[in-house]
N, C-alpha and C. Protein backbone atom coordinates (compact mmCIF):
# COMPACT_ATOMS: atom_id res chain seq x y z
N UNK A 1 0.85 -1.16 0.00
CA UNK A 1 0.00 0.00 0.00
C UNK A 1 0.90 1.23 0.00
N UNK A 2 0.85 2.29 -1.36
CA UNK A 2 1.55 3.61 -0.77
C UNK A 2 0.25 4.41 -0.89
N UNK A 3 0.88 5.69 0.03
CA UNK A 3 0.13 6.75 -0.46
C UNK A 3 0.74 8.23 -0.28
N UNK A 4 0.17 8.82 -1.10
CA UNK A 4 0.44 10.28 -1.63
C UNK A 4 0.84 11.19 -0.24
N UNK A 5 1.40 12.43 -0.64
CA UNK A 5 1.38 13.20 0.60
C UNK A 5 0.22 13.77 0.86
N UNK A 6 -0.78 13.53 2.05
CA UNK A 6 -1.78 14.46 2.42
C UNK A 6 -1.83 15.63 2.91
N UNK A 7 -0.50 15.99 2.81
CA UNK A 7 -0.89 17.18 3.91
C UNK A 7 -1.41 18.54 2.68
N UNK A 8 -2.37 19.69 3.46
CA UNK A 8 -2.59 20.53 2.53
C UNK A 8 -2.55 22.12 3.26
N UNK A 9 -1.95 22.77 2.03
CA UNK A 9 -1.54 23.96 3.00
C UNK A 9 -2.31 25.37 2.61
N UNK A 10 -2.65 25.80 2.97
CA UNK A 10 -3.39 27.33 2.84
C UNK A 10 -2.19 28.36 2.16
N UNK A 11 -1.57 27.97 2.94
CA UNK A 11 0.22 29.18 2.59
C UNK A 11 1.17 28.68 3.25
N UNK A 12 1.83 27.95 2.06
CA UNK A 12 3.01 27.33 2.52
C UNK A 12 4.53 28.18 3.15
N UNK A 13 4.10 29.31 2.99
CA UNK A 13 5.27 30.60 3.51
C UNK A 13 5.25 30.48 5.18
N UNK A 14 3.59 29.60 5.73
CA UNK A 14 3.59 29.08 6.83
C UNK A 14 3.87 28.44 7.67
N UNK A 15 4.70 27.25 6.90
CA UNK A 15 5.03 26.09 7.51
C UNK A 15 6.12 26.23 8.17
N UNK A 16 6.81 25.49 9.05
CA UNK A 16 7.96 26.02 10.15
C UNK A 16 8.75 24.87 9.65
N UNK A 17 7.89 23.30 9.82
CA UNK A 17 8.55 21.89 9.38
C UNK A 17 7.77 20.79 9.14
N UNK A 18 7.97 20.08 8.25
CA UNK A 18 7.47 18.86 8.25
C UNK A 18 8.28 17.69 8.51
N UNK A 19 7.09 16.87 9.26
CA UNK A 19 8.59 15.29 9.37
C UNK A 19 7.54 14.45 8.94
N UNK A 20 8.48 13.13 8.52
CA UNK A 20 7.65 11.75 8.41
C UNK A 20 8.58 11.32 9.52
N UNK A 21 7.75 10.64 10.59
CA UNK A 21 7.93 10.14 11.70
C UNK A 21 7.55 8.56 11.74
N UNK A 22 8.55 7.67 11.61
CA UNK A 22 8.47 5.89 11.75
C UNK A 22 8.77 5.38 13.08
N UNK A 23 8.76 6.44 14.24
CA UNK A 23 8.94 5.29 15.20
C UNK A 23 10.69 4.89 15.65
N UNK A 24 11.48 5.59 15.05
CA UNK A 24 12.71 5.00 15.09
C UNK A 24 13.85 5.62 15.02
N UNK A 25 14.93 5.83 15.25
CA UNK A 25 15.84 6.71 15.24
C UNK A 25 17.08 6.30 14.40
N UNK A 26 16.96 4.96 14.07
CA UNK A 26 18.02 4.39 13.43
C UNK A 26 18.00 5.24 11.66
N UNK A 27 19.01 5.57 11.03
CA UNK A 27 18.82 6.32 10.00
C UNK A 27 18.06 7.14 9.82
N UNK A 28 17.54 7.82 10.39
CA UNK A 28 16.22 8.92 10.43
C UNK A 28 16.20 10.46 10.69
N UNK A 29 17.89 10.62 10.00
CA UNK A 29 18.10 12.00 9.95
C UNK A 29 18.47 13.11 8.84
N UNK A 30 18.13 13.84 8.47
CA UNK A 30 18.24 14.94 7.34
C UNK A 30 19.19 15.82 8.16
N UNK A 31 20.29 16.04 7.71
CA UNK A 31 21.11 17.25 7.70
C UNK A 31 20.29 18.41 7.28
N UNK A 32 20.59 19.09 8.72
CA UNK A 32 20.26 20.63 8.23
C UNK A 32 21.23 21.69 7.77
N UNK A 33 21.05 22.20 6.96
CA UNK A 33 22.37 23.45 6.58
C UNK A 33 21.28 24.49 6.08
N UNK A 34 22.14 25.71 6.07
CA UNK A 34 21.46 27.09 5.76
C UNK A 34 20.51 26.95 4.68
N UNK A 35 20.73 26.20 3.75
CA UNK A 35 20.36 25.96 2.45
C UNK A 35 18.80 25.11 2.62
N UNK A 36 18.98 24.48 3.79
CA UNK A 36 17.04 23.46 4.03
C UNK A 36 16.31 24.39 3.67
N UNK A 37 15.59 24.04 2.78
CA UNK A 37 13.77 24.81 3.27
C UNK A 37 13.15 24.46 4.39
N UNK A 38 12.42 25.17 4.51
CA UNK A 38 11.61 25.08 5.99
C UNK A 38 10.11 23.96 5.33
N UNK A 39 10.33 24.00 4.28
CA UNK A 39 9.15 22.94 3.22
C UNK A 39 9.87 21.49 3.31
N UNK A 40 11.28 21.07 4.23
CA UNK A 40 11.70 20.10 3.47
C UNK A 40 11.15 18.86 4.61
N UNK A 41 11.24 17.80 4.42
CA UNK A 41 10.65 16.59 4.65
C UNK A 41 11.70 15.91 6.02
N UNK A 42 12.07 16.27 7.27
CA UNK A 42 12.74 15.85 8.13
C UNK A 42 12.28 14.34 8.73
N UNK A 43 12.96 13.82 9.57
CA UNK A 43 12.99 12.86 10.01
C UNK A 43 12.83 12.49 11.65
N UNK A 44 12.64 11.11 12.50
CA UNK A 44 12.38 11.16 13.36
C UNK A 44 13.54 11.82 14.65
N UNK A 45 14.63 11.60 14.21
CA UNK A 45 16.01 12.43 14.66
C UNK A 45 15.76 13.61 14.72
N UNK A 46 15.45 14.33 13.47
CA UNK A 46 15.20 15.84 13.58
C UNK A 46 14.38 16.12 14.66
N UNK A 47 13.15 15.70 14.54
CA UNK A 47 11.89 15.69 15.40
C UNK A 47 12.47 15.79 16.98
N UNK A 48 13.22 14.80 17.41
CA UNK A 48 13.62 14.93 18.57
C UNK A 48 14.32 15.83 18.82
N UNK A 49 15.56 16.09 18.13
CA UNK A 49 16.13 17.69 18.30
C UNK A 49 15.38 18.82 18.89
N UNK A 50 14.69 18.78 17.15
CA UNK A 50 13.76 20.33 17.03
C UNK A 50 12.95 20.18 18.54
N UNK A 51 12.23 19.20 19.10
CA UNK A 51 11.25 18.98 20.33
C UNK A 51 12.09 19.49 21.24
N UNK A 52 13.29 18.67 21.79
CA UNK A 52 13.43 19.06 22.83
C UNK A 52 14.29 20.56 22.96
N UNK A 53 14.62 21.12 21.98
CA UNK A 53 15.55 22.44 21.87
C UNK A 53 14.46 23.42 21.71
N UNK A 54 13.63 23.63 20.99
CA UNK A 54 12.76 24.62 20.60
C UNK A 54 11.01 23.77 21.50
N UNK A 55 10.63 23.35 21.30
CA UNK A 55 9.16 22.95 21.73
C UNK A 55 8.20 23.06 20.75
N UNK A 56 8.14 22.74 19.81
CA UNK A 56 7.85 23.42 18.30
C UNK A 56 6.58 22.89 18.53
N UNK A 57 5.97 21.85 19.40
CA UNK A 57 4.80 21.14 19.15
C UNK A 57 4.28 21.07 20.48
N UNK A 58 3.30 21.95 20.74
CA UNK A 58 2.51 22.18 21.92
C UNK A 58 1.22 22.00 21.62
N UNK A 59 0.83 20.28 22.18
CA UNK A 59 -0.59 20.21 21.87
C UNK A 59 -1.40 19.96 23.50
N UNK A 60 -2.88 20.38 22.76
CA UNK A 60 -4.31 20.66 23.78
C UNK A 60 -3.98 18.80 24.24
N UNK A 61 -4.73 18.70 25.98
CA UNK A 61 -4.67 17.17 26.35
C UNK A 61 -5.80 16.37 25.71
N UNK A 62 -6.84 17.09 25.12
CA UNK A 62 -7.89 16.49 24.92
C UNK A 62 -7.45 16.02 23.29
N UNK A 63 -6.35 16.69 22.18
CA UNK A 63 -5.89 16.40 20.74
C UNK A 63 -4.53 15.33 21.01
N UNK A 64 -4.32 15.20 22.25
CA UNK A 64 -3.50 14.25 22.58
C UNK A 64 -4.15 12.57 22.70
N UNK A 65 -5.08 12.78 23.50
CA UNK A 65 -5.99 11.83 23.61
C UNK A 65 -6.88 11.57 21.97
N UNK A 66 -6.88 12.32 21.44
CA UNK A 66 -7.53 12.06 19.76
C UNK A 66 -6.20 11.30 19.34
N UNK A 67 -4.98 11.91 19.38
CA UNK A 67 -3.87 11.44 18.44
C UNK A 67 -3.82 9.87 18.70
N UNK A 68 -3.52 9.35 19.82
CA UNK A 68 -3.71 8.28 20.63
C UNK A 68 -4.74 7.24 20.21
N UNK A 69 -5.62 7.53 20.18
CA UNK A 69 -7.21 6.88 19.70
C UNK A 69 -6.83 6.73 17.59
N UNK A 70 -6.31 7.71 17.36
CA UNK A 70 -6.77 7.48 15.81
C UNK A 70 -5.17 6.52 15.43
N UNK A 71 -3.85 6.95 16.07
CA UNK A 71 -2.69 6.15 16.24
C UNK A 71 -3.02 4.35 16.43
N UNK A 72 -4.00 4.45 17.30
CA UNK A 72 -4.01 2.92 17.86
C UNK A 72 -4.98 2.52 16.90
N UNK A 73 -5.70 2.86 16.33
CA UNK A 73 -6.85 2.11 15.24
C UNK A 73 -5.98 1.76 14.30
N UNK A 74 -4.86 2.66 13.55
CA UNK A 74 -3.97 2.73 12.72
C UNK A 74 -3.54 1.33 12.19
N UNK A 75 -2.78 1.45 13.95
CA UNK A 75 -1.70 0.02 13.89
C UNK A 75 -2.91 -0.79 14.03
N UNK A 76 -3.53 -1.42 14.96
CA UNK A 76 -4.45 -2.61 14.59
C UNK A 76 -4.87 -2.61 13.25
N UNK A 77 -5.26 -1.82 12.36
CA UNK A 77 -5.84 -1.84 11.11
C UNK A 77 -4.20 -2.76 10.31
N UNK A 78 -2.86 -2.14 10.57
CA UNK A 78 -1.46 -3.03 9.94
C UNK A 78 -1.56 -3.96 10.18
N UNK A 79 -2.09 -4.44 11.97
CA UNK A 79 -1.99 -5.66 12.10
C UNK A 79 -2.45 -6.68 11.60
N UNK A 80 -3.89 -6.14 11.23
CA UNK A 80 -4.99 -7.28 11.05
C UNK A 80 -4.33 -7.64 9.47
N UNK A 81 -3.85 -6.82 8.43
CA UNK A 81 -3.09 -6.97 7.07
C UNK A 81 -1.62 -7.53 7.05
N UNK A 82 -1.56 -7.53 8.21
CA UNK A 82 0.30 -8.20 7.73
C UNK A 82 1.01 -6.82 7.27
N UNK A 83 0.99 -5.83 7.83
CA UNK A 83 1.71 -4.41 7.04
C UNK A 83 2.77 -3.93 8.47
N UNK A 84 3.66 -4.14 8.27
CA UNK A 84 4.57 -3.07 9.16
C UNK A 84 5.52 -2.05 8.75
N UNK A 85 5.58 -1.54 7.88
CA UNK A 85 5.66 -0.30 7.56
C UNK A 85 4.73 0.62 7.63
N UNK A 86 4.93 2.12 8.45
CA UNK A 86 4.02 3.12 9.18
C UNK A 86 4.77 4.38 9.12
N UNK A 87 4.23 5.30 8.18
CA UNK A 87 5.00 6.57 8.65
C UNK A 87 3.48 7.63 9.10
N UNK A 88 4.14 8.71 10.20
CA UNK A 88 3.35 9.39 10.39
C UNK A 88 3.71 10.72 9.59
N UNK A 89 2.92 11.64 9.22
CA UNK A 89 3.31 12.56 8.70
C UNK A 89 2.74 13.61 9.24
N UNK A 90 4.02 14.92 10.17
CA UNK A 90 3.23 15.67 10.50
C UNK A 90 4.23 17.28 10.72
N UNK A 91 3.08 18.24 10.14
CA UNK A 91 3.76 19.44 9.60
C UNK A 91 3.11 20.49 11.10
N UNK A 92 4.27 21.34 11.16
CA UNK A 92 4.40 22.27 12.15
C UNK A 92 3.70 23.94 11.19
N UNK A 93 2.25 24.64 11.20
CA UNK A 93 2.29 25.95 10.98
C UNK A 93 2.39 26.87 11.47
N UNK A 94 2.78 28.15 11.55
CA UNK A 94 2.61 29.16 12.13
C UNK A 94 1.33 29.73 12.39
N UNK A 95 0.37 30.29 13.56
CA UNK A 95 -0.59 30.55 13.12
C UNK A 95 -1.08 31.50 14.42
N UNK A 96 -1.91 32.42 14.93
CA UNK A 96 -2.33 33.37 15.69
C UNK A 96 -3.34 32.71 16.52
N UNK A 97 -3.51 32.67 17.91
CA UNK A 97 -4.56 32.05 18.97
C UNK A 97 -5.52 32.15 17.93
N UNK A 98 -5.72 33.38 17.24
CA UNK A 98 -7.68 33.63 16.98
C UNK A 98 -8.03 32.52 16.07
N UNK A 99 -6.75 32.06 14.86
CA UNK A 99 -7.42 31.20 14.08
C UNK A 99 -7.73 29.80 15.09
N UNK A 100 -7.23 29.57 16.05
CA UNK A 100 -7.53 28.39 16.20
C UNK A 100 -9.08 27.65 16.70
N UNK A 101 -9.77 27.12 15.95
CA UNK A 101 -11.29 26.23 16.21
C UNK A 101 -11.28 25.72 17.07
N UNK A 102 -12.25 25.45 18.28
CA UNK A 102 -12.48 23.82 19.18
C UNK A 102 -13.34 23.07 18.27
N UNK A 103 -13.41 22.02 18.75
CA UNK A 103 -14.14 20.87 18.10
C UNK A 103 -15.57 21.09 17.72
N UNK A 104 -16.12 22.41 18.66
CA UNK A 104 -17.74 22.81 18.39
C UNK A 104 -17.60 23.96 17.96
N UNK A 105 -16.46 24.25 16.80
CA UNK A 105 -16.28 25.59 16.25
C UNK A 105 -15.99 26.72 16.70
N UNK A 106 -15.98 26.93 18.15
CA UNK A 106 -15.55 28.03 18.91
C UNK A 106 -14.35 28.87 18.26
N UNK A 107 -13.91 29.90 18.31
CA UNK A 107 -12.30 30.26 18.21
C UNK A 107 -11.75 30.75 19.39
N UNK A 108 -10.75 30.04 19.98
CA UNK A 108 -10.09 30.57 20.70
C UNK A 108 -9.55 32.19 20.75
N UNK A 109 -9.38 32.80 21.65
CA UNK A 109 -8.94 34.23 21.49
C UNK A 109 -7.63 34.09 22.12
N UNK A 110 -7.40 35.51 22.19
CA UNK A 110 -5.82 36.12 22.25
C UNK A 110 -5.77 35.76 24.04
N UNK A 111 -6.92 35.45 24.84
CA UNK A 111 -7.09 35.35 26.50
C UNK A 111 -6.17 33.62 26.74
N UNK A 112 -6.27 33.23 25.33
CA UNK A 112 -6.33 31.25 26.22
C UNK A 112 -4.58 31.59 26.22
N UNK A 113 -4.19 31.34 27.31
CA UNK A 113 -2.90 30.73 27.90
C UNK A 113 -2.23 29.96 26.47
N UNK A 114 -0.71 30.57 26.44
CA UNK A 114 0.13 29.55 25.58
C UNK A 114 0.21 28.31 25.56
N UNK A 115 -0.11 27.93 26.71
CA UNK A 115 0.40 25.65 27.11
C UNK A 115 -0.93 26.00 26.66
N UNK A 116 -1.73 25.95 25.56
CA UNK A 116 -2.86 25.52 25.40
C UNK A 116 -3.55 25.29 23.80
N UNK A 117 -1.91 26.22 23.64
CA UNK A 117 -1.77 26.27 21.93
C UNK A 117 -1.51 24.58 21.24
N UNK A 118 -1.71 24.56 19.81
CA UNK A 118 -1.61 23.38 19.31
C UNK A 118 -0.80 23.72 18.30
N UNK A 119 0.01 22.61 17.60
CA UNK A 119 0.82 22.71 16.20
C UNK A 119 0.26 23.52 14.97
């Protein structure tokens, strides 16, 4: 099974980083030099860097608990096929409290606390 890149961007002048994330650290690093785009396709190595040096990915507990739930359907869905190859793919945007939605459409304002922001 392959598939395409899903991710889709409004304005890609937005994006900070993307990684495909497998779970693994063994070979799973892109050299960065002045020359990367901020568009370019990093790895699970990077990921850990960029996390623990910068914090680039501050998510809500309740989109943690979603990630978790849709992660674990994932893999049982490999399992039940005989598939173990899994990449996750997931891009970092820049973006202002106001754009951000709750789940019942609300928008957050400029009042909600930073630890509360999401990727």
């Amino acid at each position: 099974m392959l598939m395409a890149n899903t991710l889709r961007f409004r304005n890609a002048d937005k994006i900070e980083r993307i990684f495909d994330l497998k779970g693994s650290t063994v070979s799973r690093e892109v050299k960065i030099t002045p020359q990367t785009k901020h568009t370019a396709t990093l790895k699970d190595t990077n990921f850990v860097k960029i996390q623990r040096d910068d914090n680039l990915f501050k998510f809500m507990q309740e989109d943690v608990g979603k990630i978790r739930k849709i992660l674990s359907k994932d893999v049982k869905f490999l399992m039940k096929h005989g598939i173990m190859d899994y990449s996750l793919l997931l891009s970092a945007e820049k973006f202002s409290h106001s754009s951000i939605m709750t789940d019942d459409g609300e928008k957050l304002g400029p009042e909600t606390p930073q630890s509360t922001s999401h990727e």
